[in-house]
PDB file of N, CA and C in Angstrom:
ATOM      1  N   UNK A   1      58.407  16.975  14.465  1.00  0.00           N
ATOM      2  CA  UNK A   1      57.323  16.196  15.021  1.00  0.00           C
ATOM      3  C   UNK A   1      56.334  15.891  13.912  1.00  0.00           C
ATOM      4  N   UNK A   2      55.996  14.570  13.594  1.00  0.00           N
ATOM      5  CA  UNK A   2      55.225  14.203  12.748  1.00  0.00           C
ATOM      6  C   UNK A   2      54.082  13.692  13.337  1.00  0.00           C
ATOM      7  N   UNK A   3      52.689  14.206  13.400  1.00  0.00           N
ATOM      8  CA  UNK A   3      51.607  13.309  13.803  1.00  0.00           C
ATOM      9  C   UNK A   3      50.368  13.051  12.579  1.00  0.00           C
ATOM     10  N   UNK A   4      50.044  11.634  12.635  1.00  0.00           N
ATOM     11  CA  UNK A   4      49.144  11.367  11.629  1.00  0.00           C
ATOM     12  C   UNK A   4      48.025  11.318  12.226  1.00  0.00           C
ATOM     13  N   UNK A   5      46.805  11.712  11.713  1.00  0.00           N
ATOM     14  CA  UNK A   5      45.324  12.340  12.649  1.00  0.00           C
ATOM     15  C   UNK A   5      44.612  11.524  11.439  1.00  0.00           C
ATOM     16  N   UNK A   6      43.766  10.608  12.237  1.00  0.00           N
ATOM     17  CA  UNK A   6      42.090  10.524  11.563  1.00  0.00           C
ATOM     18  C   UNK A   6      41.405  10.847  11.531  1.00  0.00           C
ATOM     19  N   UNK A   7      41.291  12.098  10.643  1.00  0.00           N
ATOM     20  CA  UNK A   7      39.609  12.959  10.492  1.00  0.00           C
ATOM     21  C   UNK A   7      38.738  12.465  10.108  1.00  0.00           C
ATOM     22  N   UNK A   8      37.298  12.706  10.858  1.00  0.00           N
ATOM     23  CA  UNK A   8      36.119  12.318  10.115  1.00  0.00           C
ATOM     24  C   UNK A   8      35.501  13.575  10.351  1.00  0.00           C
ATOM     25  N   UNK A   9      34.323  14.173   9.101  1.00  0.00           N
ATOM     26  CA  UNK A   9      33.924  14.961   9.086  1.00  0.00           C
ATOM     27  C   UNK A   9      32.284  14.375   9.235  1.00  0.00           C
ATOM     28  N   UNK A  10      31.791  15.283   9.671  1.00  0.00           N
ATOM     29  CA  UNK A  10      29.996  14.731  10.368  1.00  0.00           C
ATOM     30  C   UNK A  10      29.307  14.628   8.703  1.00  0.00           C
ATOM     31  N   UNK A  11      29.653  14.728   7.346  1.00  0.00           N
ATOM     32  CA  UNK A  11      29.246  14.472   6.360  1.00  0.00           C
ATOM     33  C   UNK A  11      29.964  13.093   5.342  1.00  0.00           C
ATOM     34  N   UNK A  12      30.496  12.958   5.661  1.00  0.00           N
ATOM     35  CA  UNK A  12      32.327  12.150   4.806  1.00  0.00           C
ATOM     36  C   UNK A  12      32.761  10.636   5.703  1.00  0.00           C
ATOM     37  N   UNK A  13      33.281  10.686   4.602  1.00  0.00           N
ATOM     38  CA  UNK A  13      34.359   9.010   5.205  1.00  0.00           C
ATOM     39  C   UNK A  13      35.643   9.812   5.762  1.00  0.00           C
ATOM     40  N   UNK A  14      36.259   8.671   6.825  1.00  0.00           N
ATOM     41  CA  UNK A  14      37.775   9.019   7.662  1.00  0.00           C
ATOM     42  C   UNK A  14      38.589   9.879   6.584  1.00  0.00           C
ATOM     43  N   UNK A  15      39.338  10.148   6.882  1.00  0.00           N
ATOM     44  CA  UNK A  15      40.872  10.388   6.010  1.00  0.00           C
ATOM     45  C   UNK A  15      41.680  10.819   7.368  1.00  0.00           C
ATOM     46  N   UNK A  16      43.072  10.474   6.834  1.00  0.00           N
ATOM     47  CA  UNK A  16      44.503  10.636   7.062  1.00  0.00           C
ATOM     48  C   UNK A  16      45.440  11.746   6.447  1.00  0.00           C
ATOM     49  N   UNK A  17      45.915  12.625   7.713  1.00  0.00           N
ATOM     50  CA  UNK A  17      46.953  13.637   7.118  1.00  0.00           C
ATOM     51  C   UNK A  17      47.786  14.007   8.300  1.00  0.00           C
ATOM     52  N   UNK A  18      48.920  13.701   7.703  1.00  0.00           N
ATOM     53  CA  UNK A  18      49.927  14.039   8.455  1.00  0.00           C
ATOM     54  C   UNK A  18      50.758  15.400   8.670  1.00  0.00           C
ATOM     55  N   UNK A  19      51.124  15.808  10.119  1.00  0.00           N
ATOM     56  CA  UNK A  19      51.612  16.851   9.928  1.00  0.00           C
ATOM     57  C   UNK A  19      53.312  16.744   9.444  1.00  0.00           C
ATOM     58  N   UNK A  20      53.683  18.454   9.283  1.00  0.00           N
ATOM     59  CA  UNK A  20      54.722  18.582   9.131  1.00  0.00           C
ATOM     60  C   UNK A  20      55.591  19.702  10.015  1.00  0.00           C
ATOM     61  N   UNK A  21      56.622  20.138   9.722  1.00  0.00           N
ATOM     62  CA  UNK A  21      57.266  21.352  10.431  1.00  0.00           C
ATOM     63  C   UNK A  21      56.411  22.476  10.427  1.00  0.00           C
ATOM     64  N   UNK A  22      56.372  22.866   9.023  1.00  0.00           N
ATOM     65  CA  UNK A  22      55.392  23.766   8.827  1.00  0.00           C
ATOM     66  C   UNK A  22      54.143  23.772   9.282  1.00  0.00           C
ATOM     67  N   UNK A  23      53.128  22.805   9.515  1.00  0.00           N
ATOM     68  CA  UNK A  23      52.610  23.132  10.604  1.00  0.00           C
ATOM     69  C   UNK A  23      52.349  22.744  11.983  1.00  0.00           C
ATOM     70  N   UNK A  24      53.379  22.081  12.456  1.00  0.00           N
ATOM     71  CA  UNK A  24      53.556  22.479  13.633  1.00  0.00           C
ATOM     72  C   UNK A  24      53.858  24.018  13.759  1.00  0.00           C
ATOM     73  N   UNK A  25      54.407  24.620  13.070  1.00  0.00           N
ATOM     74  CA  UNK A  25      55.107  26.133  13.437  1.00  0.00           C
ATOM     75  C   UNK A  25      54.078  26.817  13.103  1.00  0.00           C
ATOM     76  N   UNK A  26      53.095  26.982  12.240  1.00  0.00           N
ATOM     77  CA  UNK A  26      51.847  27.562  12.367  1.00  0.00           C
ATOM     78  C   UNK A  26      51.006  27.330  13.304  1.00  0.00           C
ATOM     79  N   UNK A  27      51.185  26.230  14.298  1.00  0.00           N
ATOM     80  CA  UNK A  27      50.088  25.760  15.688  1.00  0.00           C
ATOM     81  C   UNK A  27      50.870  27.153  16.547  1.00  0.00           C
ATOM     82  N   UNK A  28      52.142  26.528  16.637  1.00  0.00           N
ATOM     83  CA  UNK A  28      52.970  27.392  17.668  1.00  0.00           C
ATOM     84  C   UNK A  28      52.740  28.929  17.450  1.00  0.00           C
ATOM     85  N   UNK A  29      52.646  29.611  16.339  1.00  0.00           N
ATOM     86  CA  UNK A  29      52.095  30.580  16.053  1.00  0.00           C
ATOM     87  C   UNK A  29      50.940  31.104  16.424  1.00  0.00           C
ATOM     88  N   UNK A  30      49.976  30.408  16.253  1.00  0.00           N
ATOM     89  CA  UNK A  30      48.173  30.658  16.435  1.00  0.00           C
ATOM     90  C   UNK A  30      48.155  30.619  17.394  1.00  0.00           C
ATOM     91  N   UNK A  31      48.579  29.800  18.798  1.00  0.00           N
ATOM     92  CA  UNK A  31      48.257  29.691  19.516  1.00  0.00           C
ATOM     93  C   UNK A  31      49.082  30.132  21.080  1.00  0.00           C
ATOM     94  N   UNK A  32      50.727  30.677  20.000  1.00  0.00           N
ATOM     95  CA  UNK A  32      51.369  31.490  21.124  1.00  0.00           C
ATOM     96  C   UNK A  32      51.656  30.097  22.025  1.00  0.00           C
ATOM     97  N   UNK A  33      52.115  29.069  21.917  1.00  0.00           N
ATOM     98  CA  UNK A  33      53.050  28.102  22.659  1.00  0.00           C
ATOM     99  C   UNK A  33      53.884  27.294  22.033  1.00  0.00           C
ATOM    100  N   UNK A  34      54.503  26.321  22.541  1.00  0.00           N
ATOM    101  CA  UNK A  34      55.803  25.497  22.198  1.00  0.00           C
ATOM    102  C   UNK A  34      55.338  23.766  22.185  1.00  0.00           C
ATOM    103  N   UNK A  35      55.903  23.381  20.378  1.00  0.00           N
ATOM    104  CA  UNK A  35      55.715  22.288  20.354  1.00  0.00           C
ATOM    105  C   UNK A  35      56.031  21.261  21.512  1.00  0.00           C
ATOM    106  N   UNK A  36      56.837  21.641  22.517  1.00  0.00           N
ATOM    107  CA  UNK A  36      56.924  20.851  23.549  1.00  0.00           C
ATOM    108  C   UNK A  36      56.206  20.943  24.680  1.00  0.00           C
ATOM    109  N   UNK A  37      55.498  21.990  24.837  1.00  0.00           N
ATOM    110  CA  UNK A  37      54.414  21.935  25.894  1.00  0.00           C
ATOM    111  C   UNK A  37      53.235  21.005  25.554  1.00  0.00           C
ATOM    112  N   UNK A  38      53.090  20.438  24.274  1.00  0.00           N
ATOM    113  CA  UNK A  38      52.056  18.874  23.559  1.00  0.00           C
ATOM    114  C   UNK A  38      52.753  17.801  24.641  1.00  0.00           C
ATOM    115  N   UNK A  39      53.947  17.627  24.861  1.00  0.00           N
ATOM    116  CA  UNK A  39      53.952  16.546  25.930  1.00  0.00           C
ATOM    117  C   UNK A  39      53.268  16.907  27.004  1.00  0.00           C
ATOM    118  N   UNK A  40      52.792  17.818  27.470  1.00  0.00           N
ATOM    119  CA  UNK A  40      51.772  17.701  28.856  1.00  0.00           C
ATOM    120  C   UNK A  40      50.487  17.123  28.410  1.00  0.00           C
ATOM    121  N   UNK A  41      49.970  17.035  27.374  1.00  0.00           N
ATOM    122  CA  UNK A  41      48.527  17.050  26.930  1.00  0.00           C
ATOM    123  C   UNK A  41      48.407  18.286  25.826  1.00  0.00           C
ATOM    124  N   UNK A  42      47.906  17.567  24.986  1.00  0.00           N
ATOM    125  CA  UNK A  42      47.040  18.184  23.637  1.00  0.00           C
ATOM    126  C   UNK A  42      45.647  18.765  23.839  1.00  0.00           C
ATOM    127  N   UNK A  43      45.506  19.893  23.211  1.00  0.00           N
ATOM    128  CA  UNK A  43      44.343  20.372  23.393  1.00  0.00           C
ATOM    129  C   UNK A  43      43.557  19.742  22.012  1.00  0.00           C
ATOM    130  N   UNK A  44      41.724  19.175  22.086  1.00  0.00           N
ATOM    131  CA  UNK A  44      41.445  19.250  20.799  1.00  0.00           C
ATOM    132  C   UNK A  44      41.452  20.335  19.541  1.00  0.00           C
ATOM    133  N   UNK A  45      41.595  21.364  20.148  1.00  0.00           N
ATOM    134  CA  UNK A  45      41.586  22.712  19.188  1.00  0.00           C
ATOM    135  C   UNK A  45      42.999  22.293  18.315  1.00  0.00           C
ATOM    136  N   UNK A  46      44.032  22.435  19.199  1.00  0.00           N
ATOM    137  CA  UNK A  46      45.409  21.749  18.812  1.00  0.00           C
ATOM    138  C   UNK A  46      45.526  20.584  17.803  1.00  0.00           C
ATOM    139  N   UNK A  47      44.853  20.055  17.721  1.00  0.00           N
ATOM    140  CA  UNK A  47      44.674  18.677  17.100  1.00  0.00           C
ATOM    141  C   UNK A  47      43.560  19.020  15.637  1.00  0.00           C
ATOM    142  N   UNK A  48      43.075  19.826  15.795  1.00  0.00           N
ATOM    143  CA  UNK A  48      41.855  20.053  14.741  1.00  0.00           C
ATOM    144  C   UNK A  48      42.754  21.526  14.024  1.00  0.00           C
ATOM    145  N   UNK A  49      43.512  21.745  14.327  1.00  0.00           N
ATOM    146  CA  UNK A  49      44.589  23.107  13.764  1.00  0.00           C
ATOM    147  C   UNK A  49      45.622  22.742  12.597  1.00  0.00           C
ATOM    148  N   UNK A  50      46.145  21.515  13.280  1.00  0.00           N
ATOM    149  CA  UNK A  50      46.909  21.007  12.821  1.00  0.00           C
ATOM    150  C   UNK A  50      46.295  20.429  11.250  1.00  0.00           C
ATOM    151  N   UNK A  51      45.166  19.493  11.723  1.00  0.00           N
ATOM    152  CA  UNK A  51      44.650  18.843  11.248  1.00  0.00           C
ATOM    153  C   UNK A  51      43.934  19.707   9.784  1.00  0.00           C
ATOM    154  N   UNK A  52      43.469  20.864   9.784  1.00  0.00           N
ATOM    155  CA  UNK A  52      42.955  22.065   9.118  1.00  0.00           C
ATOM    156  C   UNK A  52      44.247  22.293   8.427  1.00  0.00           C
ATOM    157  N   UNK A  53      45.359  22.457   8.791  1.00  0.00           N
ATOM    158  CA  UNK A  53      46.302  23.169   7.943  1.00  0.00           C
ATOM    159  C   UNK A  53      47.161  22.459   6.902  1.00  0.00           C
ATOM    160  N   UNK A  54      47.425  20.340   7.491  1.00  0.00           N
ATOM    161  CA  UNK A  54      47.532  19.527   7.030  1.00  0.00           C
ATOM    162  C   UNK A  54      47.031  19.372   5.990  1.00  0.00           C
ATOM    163  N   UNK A  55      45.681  19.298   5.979  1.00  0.00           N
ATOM    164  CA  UNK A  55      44.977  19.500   4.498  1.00  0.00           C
ATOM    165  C   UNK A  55      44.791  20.578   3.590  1.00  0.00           C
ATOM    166  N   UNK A  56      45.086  21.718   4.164  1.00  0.00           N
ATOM    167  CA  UNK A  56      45.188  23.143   3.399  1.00  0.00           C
ATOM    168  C   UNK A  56      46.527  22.528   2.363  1.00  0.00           C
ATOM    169  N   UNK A  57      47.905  22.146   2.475  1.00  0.00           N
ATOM    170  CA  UNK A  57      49.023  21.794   2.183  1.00  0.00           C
ATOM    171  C   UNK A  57      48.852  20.220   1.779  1.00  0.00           C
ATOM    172  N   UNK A  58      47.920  19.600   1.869  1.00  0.00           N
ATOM    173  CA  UNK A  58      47.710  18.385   0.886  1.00  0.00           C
ATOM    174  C   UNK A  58      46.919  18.774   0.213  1.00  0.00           C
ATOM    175  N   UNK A  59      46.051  19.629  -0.504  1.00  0.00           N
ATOM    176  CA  UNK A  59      45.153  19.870  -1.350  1.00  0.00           C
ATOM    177  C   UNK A  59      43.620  19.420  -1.273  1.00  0.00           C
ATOM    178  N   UNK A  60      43.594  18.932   0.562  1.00  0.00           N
ATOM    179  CA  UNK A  60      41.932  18.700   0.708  1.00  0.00           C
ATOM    180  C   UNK A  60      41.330  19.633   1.076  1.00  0.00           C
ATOM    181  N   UNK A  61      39.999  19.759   0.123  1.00  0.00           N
ATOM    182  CA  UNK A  61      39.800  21.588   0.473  1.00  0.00           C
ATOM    183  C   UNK A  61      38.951  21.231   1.844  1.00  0.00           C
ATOM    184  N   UNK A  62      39.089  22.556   1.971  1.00  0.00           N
ATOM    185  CA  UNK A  62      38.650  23.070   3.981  1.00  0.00           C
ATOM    186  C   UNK A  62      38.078  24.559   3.194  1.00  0.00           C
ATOM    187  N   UNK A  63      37.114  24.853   4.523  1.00  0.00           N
ATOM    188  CA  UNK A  63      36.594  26.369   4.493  1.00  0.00           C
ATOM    189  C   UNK A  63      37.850  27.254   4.682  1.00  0.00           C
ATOM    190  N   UNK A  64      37.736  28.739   4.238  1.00  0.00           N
ATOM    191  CA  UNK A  64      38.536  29.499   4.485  1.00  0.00           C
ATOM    192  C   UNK A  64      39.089  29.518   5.954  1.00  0.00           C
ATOM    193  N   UNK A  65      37.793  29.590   6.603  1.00  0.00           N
ATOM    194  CA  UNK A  65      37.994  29.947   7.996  1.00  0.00           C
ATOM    195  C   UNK A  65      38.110  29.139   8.941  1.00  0.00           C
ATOM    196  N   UNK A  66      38.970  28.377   9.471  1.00  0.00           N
ATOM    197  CA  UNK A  66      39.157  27.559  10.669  1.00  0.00           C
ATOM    198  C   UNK A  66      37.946  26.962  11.305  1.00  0.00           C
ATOM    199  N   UNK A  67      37.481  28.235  11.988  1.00  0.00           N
ATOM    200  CA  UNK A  67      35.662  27.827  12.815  1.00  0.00           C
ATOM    201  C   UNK A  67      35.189  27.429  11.940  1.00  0.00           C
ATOM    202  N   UNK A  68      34.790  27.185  10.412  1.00  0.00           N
ATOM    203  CA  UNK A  68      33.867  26.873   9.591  1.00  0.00           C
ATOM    204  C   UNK A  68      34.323  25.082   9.652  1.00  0.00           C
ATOM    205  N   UNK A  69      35.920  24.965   9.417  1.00  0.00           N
ATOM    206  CA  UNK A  69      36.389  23.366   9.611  1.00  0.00           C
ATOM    207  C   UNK A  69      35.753  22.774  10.688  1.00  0.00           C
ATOM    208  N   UNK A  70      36.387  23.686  11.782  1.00  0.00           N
ATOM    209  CA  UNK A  70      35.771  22.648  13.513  1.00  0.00           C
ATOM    210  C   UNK A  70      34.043  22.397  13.033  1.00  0.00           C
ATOM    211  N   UNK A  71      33.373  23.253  12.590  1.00  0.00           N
ATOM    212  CA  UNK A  71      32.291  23.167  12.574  1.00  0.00           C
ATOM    213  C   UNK A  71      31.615  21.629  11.705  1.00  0.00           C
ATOM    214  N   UNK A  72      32.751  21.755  10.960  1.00  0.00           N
ATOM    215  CA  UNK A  72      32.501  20.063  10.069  1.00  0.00           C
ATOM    216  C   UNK A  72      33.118  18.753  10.479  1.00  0.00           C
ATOM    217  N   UNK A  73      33.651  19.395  12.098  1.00  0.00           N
ATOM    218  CA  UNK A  73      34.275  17.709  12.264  1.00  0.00           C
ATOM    219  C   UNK A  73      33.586  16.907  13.498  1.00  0.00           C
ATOM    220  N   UNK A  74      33.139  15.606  13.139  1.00  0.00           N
ATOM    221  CA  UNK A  74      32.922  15.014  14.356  1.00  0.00           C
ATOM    222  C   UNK A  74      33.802  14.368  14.872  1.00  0.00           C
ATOM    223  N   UNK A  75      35.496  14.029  14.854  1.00  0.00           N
ATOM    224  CA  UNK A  75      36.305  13.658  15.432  1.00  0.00           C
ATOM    225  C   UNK A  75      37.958  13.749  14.997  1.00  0.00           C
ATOM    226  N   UNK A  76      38.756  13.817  15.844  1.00  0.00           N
ATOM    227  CA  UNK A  76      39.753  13.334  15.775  1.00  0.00           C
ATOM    228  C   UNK A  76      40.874  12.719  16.313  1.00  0.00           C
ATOM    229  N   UNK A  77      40.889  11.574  15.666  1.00  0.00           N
ATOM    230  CA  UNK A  77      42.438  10.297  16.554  1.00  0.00           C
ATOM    231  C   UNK A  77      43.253  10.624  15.690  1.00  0.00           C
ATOM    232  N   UNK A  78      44.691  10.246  16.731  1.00  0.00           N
ATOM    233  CA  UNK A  78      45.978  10.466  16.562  1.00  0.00           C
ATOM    234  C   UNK A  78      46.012   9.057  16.690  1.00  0.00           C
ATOM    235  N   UNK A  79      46.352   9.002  15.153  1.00  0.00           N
ATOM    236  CA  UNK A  79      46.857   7.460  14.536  1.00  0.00           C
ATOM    237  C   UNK A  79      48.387   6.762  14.945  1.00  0.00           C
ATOM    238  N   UNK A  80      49.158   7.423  14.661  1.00  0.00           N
ATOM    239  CA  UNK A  80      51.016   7.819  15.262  1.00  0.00           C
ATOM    240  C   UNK A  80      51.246   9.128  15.231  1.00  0.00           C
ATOM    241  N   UNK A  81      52.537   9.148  16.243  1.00  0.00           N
ATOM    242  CA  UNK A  81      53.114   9.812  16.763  1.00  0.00           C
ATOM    243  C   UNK A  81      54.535   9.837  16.540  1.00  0.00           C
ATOM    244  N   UNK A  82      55.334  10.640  16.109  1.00  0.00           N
ATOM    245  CA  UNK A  82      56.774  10.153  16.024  1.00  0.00           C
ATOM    246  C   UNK A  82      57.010  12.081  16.507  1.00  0.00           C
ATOM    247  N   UNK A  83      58.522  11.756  17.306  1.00  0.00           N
ATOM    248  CA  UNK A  83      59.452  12.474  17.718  1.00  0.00           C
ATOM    249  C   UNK A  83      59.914  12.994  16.393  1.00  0.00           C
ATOM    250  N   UNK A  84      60.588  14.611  16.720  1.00  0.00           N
ATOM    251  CA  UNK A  84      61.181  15.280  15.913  1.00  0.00           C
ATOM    252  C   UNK A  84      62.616  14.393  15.740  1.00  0.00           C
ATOM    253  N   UNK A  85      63.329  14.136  17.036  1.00  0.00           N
ATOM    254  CA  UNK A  85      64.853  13.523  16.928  1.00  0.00           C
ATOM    255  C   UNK A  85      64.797  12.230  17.707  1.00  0.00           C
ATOM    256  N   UNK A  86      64.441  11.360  17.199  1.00  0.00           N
ATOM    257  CA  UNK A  86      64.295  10.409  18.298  1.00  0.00           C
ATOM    258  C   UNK A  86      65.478   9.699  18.537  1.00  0.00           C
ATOM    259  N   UNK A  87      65.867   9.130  19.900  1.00  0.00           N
ATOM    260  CA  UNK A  87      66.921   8.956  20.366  1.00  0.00           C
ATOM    261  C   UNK A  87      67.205   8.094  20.548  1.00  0.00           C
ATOM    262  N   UNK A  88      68.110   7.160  20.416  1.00  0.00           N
ATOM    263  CA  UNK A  88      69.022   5.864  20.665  1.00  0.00           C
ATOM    264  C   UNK A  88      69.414   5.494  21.859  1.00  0.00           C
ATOM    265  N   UNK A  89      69.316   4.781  22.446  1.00  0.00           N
ATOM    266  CA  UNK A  89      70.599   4.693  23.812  1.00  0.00           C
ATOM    267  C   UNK A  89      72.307   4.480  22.989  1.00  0.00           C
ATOM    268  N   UNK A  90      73.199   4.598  23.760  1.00  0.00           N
ATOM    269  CA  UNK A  90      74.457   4.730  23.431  1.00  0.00           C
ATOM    270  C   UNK A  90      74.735   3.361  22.866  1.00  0.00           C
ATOM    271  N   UNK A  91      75.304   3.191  22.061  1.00  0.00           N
ATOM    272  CA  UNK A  91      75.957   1.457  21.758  1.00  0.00           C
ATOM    273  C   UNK A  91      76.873   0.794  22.811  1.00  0.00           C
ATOM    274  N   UNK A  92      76.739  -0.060  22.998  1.00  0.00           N
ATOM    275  CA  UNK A  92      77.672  -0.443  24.432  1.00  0.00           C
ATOM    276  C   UNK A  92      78.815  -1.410  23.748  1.00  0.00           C
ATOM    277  N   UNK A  93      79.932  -1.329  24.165  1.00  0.00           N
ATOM    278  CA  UNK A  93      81.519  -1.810  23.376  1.00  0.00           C
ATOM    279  C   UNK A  93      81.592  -3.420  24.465  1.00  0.00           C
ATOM    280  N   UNK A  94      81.534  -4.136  24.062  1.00  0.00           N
ATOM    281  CA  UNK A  94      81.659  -5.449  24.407  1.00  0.00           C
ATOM    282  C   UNK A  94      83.305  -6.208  23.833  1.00  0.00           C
ATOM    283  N   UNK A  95      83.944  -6.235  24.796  1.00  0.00           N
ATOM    284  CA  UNK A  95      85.400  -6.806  24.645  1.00  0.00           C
ATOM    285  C   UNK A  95      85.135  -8.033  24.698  1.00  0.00           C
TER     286      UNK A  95
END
């Protein structure tokens, strides 16, 4: 699952960072659920986790501590969205 998030921080201009496996599997970790329970609805914490760890692993620095990040953000949109396996319908054989 790849999602690209527009952070803005209540000091800063937007930026863009996308997640990866790795952290999705650190959300699923922290928070003790399954990347597929995000199809019911996203929590913002969820979205600002991601978003925190995204940039830990792109090299935009963040506070040590998580609460210190939330504390610097005034928003975040989910720019795209893409599926881990996304799926085709079958090819259909035309005689």
């Amino acid at each position: 699952m790849k999602i690209t998030l527009q952070v803005t921080e209540n000091t800063g201009e937007p930026y863009t960072v996308t997640t990866n496996l790795f952290t999705v599997v650190a959300m699923e970790r922290k928070f003790k659920i399954k990347a597929s329970d995000l199809a019911n609805g996203i929590a913002i914490e969820h979205l600002a986790f991601m978003a925190y760890e995204s940039c830990k692993q792109n090299n935009i620095p963040v506070p040590p501590a998580f609460d210190d990040y939330l504390k610097r953000l005034d928003s975040i949109d989910v720019v795209q969205q893409e599926t881990a396996n996304p799926t085709e319908g079958e090819p259909t054989h035309e005689a």
